[in-house]
Protein backbone atom coordinates (compact mmCIF):
# COMPACT_ATOMS: atom_id res chain seq x y z
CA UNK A 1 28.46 16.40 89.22
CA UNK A 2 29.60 18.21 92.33
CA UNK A 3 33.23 18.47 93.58
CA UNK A 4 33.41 17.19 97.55
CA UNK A 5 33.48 20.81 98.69
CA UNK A 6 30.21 21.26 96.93
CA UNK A 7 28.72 18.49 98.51
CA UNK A 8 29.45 19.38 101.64
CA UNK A 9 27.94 23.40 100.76
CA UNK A 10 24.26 20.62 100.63
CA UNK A 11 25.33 19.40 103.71
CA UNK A 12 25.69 22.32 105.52
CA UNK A 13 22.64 23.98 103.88
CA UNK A 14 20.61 20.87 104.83
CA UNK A 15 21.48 20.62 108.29
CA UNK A 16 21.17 24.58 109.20
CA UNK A 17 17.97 24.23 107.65
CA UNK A 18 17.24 21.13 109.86
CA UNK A 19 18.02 22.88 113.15
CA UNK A 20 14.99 25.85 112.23
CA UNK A 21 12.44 22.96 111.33
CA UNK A 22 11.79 21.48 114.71
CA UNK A 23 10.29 18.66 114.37
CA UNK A 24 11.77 17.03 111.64
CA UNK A 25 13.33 13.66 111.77
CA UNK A 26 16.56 13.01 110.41
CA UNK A 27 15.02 10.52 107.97
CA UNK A 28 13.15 13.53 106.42
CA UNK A 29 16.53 15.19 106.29
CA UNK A 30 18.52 13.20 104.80
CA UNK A 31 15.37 12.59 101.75
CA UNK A 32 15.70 16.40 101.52
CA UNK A 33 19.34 16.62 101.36
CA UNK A 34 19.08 14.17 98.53
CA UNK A 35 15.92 16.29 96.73
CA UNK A 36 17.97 19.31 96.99
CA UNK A 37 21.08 17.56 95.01
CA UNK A 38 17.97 16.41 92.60
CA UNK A 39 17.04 19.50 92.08
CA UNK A 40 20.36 21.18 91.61
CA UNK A 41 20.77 19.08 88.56
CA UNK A 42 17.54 21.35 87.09
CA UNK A 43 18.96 24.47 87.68
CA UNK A 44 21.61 23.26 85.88
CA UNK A 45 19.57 22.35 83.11
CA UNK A 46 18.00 25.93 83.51
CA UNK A 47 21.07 27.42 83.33
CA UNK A 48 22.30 25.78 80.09
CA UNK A 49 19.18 26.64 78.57
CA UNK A 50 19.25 29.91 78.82
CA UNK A 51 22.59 29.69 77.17
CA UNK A 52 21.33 27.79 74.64
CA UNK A 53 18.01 30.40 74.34
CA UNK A 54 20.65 33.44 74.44
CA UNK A 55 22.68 32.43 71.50
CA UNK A 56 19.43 31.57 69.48
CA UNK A 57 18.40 34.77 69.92
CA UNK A 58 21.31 36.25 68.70
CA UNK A 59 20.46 33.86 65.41
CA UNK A 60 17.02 35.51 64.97
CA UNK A 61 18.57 38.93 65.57
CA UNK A 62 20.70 38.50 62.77
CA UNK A 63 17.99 37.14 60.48
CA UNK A 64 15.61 40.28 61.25
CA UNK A 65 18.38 42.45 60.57
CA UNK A 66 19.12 40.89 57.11
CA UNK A 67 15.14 41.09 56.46
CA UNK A 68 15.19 44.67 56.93
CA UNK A 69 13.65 46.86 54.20
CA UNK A 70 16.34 49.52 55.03
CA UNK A 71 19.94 48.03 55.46
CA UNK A 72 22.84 49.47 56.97
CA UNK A 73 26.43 48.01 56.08
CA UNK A 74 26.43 45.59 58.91
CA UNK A 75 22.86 44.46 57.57
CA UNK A 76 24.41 43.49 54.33
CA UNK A 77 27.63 42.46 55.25
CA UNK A 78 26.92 40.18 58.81
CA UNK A 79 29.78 38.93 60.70
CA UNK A 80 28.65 35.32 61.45
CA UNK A 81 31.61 34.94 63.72
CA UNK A 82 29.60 33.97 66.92
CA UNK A 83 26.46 32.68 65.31
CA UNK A 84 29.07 29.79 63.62
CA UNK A 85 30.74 29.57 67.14
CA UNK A 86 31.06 25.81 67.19
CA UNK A 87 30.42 24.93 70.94
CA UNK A 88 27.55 26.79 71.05
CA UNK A 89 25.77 25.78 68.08
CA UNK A 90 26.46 22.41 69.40
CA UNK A 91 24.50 23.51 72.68
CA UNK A 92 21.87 24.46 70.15
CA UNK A 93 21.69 21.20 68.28
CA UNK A 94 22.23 18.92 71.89
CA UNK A 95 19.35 16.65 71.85
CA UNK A 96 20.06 14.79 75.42
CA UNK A 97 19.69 18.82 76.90
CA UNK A 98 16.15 19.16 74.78
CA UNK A 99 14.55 15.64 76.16
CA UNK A 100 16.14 16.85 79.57
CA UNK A 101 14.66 19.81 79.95
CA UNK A 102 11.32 18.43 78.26
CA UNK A 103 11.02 15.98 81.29
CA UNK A 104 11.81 18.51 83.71
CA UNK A 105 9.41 21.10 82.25
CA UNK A 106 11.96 23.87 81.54
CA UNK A 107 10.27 24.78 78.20
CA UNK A 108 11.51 27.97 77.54
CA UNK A 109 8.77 30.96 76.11
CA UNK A 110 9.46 31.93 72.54
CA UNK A 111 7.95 35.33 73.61
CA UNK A 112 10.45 36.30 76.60
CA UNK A 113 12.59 38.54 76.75
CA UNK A 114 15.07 37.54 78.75
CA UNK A 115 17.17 36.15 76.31
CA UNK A 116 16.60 39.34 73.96
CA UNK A 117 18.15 41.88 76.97
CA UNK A 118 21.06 39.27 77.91
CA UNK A 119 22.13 39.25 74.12
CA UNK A 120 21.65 43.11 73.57
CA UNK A 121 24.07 43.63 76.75
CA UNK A 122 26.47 41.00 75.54
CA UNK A 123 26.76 42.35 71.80
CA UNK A 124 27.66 45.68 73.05
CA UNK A 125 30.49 44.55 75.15
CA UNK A 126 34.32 44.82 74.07
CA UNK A 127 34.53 40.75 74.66
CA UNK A 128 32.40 40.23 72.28
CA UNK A 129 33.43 43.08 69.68
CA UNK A 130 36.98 41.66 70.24
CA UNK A 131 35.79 38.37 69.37
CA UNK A 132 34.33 38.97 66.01
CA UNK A 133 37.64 40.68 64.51
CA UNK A 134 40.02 37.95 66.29
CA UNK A 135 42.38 37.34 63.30
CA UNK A 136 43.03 33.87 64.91
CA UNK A 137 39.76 32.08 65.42
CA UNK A 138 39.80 28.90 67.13
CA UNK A 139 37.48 26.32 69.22
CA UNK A 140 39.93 27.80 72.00
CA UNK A 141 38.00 31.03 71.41
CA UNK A 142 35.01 29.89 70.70
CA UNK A 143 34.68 28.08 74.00
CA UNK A 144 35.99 31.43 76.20
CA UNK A 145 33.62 33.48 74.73
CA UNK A 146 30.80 31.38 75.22
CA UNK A 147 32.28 30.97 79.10
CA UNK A 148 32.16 34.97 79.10
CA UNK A 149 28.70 35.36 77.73
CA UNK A 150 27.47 32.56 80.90
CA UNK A 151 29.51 34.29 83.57
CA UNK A 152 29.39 37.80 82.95
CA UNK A 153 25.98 38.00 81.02
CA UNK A 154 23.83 35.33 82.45
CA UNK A 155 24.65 34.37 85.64
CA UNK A 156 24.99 38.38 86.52
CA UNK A 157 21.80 39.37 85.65
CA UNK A 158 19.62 40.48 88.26
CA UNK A 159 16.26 39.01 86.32
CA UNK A 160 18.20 35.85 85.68
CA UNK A 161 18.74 35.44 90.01
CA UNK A 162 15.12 37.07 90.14
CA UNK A 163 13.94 33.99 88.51
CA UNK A 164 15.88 31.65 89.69
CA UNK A 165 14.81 32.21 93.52
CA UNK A 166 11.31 32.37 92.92
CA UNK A 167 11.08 29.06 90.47
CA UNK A 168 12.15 26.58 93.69
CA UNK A 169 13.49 27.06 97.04
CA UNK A 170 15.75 24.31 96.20
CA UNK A 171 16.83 27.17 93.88
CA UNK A 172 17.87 29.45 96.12
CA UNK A 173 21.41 31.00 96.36
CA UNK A 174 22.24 27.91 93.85
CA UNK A 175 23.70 30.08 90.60
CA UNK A 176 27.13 30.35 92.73
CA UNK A 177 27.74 26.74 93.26
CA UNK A 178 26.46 25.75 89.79
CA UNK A 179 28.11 28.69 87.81
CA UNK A 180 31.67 26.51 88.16
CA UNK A 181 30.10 23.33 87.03
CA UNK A 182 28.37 24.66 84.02
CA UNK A 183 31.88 26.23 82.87
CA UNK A 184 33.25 23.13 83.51
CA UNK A 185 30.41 21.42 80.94
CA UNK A 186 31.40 24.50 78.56
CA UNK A 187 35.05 23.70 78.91
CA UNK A 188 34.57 20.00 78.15
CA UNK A 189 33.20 20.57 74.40
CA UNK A 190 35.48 18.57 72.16
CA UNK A 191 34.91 17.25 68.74
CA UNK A 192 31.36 18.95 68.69
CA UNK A 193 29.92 17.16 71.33
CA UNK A 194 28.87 18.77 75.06
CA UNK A 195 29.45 16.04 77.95
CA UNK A 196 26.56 16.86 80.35
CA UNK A 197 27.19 15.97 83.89
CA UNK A 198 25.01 12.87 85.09
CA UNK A 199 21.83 13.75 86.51
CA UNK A 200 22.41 11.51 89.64
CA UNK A 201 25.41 11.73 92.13
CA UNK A 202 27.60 8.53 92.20
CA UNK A 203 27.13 6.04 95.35
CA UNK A 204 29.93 7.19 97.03
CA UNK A 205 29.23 10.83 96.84
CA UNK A 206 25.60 9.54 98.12
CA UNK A 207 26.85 7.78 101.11
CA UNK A 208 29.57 10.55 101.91
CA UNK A 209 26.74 13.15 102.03
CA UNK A 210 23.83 10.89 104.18
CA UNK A 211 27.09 9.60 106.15
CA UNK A 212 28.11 13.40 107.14
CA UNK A 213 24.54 14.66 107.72
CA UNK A 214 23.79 11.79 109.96
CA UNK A 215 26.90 11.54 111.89
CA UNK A 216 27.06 15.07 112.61
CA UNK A 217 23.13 15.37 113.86
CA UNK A 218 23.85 12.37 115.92
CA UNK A 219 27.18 13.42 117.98
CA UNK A 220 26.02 17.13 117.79
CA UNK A 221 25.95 17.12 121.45
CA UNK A 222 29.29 15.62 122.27
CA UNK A 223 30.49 17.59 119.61
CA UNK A 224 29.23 21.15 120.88
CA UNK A 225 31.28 20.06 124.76
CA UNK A 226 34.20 19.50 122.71
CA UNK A 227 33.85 22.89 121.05
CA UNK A 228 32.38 24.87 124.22
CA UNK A 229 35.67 23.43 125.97
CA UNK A 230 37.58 25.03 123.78
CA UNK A 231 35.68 28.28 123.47
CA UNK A 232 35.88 29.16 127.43
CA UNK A 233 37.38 32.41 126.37
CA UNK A 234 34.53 33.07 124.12
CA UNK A 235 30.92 34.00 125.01
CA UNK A 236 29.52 30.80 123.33
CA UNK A 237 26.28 32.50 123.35
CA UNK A 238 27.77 34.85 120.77
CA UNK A 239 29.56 32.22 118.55
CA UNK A 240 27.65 32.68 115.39
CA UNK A 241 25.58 29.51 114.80
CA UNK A 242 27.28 28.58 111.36
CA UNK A 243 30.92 28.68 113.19
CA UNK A 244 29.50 26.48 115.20
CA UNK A 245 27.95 24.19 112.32
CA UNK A 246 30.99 24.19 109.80
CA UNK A 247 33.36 23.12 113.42
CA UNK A 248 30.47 19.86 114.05
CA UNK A 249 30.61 18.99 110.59
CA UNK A 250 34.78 18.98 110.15
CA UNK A 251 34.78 17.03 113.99
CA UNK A 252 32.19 14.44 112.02
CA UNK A 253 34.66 14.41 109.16
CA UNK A 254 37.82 14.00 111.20
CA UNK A 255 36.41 11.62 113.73
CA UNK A 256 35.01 9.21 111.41
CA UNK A 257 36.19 9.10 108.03
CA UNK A 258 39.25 7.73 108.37
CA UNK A 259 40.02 7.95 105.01
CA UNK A 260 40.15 11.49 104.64
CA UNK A 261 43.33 13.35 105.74
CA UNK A 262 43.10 15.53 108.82
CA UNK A 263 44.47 18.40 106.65
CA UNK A 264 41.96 18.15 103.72
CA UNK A 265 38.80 18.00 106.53
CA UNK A 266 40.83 21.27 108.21
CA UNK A 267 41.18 23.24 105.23
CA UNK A 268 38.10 22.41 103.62
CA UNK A 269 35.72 23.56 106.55
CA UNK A 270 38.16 26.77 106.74
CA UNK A 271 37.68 27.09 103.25
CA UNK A 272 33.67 27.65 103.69
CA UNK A 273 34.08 29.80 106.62
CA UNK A 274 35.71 32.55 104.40
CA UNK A 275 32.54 31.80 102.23
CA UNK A 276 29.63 31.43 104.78
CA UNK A 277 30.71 33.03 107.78
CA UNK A 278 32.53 36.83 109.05
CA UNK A 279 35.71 37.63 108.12
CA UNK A 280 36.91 36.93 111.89
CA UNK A 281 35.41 32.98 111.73
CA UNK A 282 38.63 31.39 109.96
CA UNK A 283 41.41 32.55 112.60
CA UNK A 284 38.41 31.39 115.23
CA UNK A 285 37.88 28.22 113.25
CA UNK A 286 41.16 26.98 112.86
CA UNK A 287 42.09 27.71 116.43
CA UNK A 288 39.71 25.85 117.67
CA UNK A 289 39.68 22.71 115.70
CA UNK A 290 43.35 22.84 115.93
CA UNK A 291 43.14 22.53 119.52
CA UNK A 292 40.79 19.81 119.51
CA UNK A 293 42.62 17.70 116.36
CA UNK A 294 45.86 17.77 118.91
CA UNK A 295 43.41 16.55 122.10
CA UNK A 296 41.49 13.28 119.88
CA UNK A 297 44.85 12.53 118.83
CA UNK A 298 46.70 12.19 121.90
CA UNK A 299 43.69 10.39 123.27
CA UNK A 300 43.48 7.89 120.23
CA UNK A 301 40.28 8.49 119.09
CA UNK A 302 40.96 9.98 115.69
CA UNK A 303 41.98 6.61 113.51
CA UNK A 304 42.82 7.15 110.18
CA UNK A 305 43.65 4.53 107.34
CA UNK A 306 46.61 4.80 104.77
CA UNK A 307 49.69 6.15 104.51
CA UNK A 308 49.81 9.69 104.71
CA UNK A 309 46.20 9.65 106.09
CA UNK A 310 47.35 11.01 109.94
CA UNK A 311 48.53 14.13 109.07
């Protein structure tokens, strides 16, 4: 379900949330790392089923506009152009999604709203005008549109993120990470059928995760000389506390997965410092790890397996 960069996002959520619980026992950690990839998979769910809910709105609209005593043109003359778009009535229609989100209680309300405003926004946009006259319609377009109606409709809407905090902490600052996995699910309609993402993470994704989390709480110490060694131009006291996170992590990574190139742990942790930390953090980041990546090597304690695997 989630790409290794996203998996390590849980990690590093997990373990800054570790270091404010004091207390806590890595045991309990890792079982909450593991809940919050659980509970990901709802919001997930969620997500897709306000999708679904949006477009089936957009159905009803267009039946209470036909049943109108008083009909305008467009009354009389509907263009079913999106409510025939073939991915999403497939959404519609997905029964694995309904028993899903039966056992996870996301039983959408027939009375809210939410739906109704996320529709009446979309419908007035030019995407969507644009879409009804296209002279070439195609699954192609049918899938972008609905990929435009998620993104810039539902994952933007402030009552949609409203919601989505306050249903779960697990929740929380989630929409970003999911939003490229549920495109992915949109992309991946072919011959009217939606492949959901499992609900579980494979066992290596599992042991990746626990095996980062763990290694990183348990050589946080060593790790933290290594960095304040190379920080003696720096008032460590100042070194924001996620700079310092994301550089323990990518030393666990580099130190002891020896089958993961130095230059995918490097860029990866530099990656989520433009993301998570100032705009400062990735020169700091690099320099530092750089420094230390040249030390463990001439001192033999970074080992990695398989050609190519050193570098």
């Amino acid at each position: 379900m989630f790409s290794r960069r996203q998996l390590r996002i849980r990690v590093m959520q997990a373990l800054y949330a570790f270091g404010s619980q004091g207390g806590v026992r890595p045991r309990e950690g890792v079982k909450e790392l593991l809940r919050s990839i659980d509970k990901a998979f709802e919001l997930y769910c969620f997500l897709l089923l306000l999708l679904k809910e949006t477009y089936l709105y957009a159905v009803i609209d267009q039946d209470l506009r036909m049943a109108r005593m008083v009909q305008s043109e467009e009354d009389k003359n509907p263009n079913d152009r999106f409510i025939e778009n073939k991915a999403l009535t497939a959404l519609a229609e997905h029964k694995r999604l309904d028993s899903l989100s039966n056992k996870l209680g996301l039983i959408w309300n027939p009375e809210d709203e939410l739906p109704k405003k996320i529709f009446s926004e979309f419908k007035e946009s030019e995407q969507y005008q644009a879409y009804l006259v296209s002279e070439t319609p195609s699954i192609y377009e049918d899938i972008e549109i609905a990929i435009t109606l998620f993104r810039s409709f539902v994952v933007s809407n402030e009552l949609v993120l409203q919601i989505v905090d306050e249903r779960s902490v697990y929740w929380e600052s989630g929409v970003e990470s999911m939003t490229p996995i549920v495109v992915g699910t949109i992309k991946s309609f072919k011959n009217s059928n939606w492949k959901l993402q499992p609900r579980k993470i494979d066992k290596e994704d599992e042991e990746f995760i626990k095996m980062l989390f763990e290694t990183t709480l348990e050589n946080e110490e060593e790790y933290a000389r290594y960095i304040g060694d190379k920080s003696q131009n720096w008032d460590t006291d100042r070194i924001a506390a996620m700079d310092i996170l994301l550089m323990k992590m990518a030393l666990a990574e580099i130190l002891n997965f020896s089958e993961i190139p130095i230059k995918v742990s490097m860029n990866e942790y530099i990656e989520l410092s433009k993301q998570f930390s100032a705009p400062q953090s990735k020169s700091f980041i690099n320099g530092i790890l750089d420094k230390l990546v040249t030390e463990l090597s001439k001192e033999k304690k970074i080992v990695k397996t398989g050609k190519g695997l050193k570098e």
